[in-house]
C-alpha atoms as a PDB file:
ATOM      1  CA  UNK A   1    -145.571 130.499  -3.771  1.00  0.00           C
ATOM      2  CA  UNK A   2    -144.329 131.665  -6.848  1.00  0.00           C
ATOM      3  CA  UNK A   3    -140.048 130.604  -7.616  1.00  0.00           C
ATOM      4  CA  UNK A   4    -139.381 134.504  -7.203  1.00  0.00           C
ATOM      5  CA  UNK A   5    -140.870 134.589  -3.852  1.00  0.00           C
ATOM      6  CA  UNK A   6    -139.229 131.395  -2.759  1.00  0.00           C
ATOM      7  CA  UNK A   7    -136.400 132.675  -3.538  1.00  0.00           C
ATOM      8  CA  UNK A   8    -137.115 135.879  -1.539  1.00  0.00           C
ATOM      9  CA  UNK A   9    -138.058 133.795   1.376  1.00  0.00           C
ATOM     10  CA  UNK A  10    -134.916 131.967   1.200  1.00  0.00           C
ATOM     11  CA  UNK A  11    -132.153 134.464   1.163  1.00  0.00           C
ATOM     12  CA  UNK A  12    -131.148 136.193   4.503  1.00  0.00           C
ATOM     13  CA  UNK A  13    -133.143 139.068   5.502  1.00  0.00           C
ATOM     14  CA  UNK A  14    -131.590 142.581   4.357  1.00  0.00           C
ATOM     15  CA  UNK A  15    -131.753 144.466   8.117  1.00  0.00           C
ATOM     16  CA  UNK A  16    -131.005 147.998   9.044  1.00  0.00           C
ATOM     17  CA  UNK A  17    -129.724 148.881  12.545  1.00  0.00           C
ATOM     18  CA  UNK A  18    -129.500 152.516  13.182  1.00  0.00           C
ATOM     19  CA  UNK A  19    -129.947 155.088  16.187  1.00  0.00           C
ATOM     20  CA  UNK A  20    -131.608 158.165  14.811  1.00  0.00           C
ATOM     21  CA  UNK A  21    -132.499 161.559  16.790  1.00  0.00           C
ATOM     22  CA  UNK A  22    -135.531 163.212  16.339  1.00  0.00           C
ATOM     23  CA  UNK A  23    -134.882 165.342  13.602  1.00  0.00           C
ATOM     24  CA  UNK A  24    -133.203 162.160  11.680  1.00  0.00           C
ATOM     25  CA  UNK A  25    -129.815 163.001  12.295  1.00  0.00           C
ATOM     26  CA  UNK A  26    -127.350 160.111  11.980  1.00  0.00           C
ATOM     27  CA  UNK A  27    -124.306 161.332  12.852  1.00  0.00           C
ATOM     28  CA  UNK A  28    -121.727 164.644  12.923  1.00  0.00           C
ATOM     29  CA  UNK A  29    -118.404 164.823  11.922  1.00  0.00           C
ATOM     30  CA  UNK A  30    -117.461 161.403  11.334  1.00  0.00           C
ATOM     31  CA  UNK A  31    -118.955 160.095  14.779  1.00  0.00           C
ATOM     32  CA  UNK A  32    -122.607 159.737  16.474  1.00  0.00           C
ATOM     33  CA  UNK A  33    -123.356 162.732  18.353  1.00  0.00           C
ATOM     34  CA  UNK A  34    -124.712 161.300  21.226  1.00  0.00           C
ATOM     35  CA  UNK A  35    -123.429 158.957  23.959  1.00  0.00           C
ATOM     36  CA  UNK A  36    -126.086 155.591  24.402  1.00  0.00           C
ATOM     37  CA  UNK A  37    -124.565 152.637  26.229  1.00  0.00           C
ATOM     38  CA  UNK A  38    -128.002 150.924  26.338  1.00  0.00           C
ATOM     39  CA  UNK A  39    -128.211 151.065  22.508  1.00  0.00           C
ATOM     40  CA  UNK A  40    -124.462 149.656  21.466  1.00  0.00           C
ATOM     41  CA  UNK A  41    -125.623 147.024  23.932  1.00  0.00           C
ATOM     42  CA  UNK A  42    -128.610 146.675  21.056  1.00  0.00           C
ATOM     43  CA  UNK A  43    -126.511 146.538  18.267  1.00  0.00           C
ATOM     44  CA  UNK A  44    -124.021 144.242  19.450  1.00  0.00           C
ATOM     45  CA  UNK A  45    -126.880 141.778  20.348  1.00  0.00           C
ATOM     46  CA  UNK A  46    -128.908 142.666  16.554  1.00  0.00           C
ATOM     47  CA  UNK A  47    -125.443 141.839  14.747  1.00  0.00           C
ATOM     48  CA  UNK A  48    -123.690 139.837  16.241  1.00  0.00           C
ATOM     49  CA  UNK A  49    -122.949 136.645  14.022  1.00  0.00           C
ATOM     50  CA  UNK A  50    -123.911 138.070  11.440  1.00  0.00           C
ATOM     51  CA  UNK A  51    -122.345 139.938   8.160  1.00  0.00           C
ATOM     52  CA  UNK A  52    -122.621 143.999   8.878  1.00  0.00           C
ATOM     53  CA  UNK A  53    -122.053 146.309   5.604  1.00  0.00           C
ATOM     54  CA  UNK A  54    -121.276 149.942   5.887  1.00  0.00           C
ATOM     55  CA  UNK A  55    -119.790 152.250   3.841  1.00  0.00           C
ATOM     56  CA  UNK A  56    -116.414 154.034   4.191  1.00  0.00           C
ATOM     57  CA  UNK A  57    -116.903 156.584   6.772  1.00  0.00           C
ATOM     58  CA  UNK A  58    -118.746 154.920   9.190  1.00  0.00           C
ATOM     59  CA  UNK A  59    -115.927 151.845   9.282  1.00  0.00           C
ATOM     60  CA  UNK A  60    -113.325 154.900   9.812  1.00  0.00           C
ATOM     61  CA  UNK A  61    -115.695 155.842  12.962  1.00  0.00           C
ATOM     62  CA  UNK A  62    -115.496 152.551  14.392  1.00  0.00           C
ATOM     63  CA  UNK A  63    -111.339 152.336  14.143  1.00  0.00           C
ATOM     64  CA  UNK A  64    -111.358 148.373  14.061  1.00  0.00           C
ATOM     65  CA  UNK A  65    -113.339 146.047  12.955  1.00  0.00           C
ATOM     66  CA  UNK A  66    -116.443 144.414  14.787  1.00  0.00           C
ATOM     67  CA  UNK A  67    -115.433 141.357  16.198  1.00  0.00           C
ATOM     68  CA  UNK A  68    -117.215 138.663  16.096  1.00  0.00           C
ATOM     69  CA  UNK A  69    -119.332 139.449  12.651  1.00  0.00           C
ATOM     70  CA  UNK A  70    -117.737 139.459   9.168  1.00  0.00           C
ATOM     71  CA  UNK A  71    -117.213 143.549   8.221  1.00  0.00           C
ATOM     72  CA  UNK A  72    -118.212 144.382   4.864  1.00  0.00           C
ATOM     73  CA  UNK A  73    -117.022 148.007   3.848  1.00  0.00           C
ATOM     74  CA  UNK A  74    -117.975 149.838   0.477  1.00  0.00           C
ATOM     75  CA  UNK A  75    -115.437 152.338  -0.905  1.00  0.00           C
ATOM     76  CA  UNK A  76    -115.266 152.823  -4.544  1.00  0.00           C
ATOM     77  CA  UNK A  77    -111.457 154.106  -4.391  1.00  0.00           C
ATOM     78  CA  UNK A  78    -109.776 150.541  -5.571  1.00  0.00           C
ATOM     79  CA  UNK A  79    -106.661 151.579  -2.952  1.00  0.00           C
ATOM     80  CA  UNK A  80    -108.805 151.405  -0.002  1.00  0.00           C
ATOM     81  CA  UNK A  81    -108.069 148.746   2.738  1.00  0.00           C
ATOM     82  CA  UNK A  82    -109.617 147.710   5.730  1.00  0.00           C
ATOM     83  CA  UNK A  83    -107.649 146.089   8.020  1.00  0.00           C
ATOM     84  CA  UNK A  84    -109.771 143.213   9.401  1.00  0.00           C
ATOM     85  CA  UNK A  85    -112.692 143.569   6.418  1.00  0.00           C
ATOM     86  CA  UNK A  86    -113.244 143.093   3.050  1.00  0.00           C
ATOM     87  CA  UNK A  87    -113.555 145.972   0.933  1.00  0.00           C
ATOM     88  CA  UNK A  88    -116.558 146.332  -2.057  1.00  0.00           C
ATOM     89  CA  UNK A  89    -116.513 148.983  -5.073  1.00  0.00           C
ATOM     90  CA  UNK A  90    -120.189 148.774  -4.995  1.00  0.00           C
ATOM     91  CA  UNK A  91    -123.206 148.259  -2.689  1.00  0.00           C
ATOM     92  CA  UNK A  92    -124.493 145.244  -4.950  1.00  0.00           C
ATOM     93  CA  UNK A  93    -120.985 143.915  -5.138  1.00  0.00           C
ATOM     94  CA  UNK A  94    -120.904 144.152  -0.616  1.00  0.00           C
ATOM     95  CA  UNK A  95    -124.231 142.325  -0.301  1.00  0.00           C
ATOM     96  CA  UNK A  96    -122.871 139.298  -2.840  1.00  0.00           C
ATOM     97  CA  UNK A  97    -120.153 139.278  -0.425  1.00  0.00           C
ATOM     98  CA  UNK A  98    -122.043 139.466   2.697  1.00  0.00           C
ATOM     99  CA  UNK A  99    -124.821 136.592   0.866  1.00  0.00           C
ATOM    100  CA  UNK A 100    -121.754 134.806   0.414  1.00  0.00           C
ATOM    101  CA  UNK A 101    -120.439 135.168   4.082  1.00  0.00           C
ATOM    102  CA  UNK A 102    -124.115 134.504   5.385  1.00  0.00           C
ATOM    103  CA  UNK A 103    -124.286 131.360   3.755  1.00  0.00           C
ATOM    104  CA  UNK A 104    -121.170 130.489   5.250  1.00  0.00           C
ATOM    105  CA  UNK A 105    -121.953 131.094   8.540  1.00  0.00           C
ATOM    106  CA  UNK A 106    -125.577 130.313   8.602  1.00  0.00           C
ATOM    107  CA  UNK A 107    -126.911 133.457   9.234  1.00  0.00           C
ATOM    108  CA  UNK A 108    -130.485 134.058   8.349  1.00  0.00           C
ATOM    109  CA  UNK A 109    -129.755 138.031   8.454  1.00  0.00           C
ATOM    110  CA  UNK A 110    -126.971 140.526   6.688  1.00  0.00           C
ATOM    111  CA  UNK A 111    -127.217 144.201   8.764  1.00  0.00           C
ATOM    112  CA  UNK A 112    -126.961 147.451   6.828  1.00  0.00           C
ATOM    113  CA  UNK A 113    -125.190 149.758   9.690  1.00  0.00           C
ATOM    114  CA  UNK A 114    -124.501 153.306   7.784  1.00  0.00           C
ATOM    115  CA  UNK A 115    -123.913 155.657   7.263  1.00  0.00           C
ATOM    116  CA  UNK A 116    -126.678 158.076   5.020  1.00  0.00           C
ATOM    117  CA  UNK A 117    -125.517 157.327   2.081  1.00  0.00           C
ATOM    118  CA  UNK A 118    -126.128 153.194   2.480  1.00  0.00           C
ATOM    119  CA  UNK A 119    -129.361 153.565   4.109  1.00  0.00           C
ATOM    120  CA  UNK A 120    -130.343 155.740   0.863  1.00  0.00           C
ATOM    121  CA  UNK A 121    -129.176 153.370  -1.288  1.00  0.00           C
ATOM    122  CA  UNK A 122    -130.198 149.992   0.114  1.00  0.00           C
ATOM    123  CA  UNK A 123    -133.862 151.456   1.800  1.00  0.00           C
ATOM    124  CA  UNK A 124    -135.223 149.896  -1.265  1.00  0.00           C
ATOM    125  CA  UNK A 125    -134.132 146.728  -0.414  1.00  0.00           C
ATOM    126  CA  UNK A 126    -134.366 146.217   3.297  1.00  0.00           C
ATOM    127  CA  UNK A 127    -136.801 143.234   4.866  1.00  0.00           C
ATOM    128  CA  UNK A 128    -136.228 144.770   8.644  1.00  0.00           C
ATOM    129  CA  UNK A 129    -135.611 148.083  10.130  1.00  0.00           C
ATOM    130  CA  UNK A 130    -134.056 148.199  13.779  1.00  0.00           C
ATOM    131  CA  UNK A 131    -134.650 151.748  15.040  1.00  0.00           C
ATOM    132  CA  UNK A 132    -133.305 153.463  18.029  1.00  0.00           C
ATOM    133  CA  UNK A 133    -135.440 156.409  18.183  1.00  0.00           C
ATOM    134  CA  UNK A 134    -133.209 159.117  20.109  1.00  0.00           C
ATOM    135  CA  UNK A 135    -135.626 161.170  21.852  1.00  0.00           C
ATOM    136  CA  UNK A 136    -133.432 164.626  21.158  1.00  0.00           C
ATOM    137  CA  UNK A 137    -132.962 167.174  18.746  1.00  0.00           C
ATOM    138  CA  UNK A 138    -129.286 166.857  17.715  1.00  0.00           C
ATOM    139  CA  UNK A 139    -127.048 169.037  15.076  1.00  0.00           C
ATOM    140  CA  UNK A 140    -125.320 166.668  12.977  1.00  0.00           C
ATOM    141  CA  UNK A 141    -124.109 166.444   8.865  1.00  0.00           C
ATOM    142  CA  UNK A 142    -125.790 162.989   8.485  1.00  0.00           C
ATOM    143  CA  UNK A 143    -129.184 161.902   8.088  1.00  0.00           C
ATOM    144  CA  UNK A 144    -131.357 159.016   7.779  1.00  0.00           C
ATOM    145  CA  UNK A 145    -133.648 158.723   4.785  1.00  0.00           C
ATOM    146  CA  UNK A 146    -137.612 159.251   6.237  1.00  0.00           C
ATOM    147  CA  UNK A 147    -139.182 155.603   6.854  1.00  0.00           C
ATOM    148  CA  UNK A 148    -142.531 155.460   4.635  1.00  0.00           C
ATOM    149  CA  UNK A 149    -145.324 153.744   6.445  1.00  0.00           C
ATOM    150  CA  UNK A 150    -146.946 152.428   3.299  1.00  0.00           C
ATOM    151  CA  UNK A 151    -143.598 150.173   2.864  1.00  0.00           C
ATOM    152  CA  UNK A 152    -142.788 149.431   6.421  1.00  0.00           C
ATOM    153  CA  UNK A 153    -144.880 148.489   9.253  1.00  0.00           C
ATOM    154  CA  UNK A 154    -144.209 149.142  13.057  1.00  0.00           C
ATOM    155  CA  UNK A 155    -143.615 145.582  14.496  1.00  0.00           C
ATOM    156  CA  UNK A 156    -142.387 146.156  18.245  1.00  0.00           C
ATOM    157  CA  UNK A 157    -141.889 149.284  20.166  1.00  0.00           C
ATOM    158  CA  UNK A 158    -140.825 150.168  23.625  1.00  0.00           C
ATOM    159  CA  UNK A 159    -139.714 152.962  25.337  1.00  0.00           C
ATOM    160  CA  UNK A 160    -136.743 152.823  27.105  1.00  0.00           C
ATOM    161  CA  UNK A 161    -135.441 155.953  30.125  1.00  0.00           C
ATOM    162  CA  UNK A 162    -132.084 157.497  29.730  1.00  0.00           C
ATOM    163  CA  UNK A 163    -129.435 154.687  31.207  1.00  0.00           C
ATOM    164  CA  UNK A 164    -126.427 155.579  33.821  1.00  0.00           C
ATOM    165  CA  UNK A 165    -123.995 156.205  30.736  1.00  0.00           C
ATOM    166  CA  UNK A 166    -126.748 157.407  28.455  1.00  0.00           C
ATOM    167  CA  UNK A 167    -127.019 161.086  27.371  1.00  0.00           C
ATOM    168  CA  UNK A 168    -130.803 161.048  26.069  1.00  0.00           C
ATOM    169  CA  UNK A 169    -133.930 158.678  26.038  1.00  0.00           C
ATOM    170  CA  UNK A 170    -134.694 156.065  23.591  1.00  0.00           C
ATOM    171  CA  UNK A 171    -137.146 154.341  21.973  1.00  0.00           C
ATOM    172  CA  UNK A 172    -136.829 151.228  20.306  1.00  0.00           C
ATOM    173  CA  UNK A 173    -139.063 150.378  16.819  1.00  0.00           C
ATOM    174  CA  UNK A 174    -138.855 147.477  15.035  1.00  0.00           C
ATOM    175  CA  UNK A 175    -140.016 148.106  11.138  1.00  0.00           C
ATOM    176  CA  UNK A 176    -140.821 144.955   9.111  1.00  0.00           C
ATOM    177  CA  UNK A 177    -141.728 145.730   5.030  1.00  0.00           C
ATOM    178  CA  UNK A 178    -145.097 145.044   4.188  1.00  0.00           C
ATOM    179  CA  UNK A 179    -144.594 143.544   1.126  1.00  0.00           C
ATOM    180  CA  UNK A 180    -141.224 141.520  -0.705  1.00  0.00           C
ATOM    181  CA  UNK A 181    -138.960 144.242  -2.001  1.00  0.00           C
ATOM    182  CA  UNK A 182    -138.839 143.809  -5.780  1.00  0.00           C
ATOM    183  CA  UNK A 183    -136.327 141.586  -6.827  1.00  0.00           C
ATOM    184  CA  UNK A 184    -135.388 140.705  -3.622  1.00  0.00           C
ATOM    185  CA  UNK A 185    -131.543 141.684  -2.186  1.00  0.00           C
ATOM    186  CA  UNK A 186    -130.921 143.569  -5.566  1.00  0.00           C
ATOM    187  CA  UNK A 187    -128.571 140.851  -6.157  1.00  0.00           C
END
């Protein structure tokens, strides 16, 4: 193995968690435009313990910080605060940070969690995508960039009914790259 991909192998693993409707909308006004119990259950399980970046908008959906998991939030106004977070002018400058907080915790994993804009940005550099496949057609202002199947592989799927306090289907794909992103976490 050569020193770059040792180092590769050694960092944590850049992974995306993200619920995305059929059409690849993300999210609508600010929120998720959908109601899925079963898949916060997911995401608390996929990132919990571990660093979870996301830009500005989607921290201002969430209205406190996730407990339990060191919040990373990118805003490029140098006035922003986050109550409960640390704030990043950059997304190279949140995944030092959330390296940083990963070491310190021993987590093997730092989780992109939105919104558009930080998917399309960091794509390029993600190991692992966790995808909630919503099986609807939703109207929504935010969308997820389209997963290319010569980069990422399907690892795990499995189809999961609409729950008591869900308001669609799901169906849950695990994405693993095929190949080291170049230059590893960009950072």
């Amino acid at each position: 193995m050569t020193e770059a991909e040792q180092k590769v192998a050694s960092r944590p693993k850049i992974v995306f968690v993200v619920a995305v409707a059929a059409n690849g909308v993300i999210g609508r006004e600010g929120g998720l435009p959908w109601r899925l119990s079963t898949d916060l259950k997911r995401f608390k399980a996929l990132t919990i313990g571990k660093p979870v970046v996301m830009g500005r908008k989607t921290w201002a959906s969430l209205a406190r910080p996730l407990p339990g998991r060191p919040n990373i939030v990118i805003s490029r106004n140098p006035d922003f605060e986050a109550p409960g977070a640390e704030v990043a002018p950059s997304l190279e400058a949140a995944l030092t940070i959330a390296l940083e907080r990963a070491a310190a915790i021993g987590s093997d994993e730092i989780c992109i969690i939105g919104g558009g804009e930080i998917y399309r940005q960091s794509i390029g550099m993600a190991d692992v995508l966790h995808v909630t496949e919503v099986q609807a057609e939703v109207d929504g202002d935010t969308r997820f960039p389209p997963i290319d199947p010569a980069t990422f592989e399907k690892v795990t799927e499995e189809d999961l009914p609409r729950g008591e306090k869900d308001s669609h289907a799901m169906h849950f794909v695990t994405w693993r790259r095929r190949t080291a992103p170049p230059g590893g976490a960009g950072v």
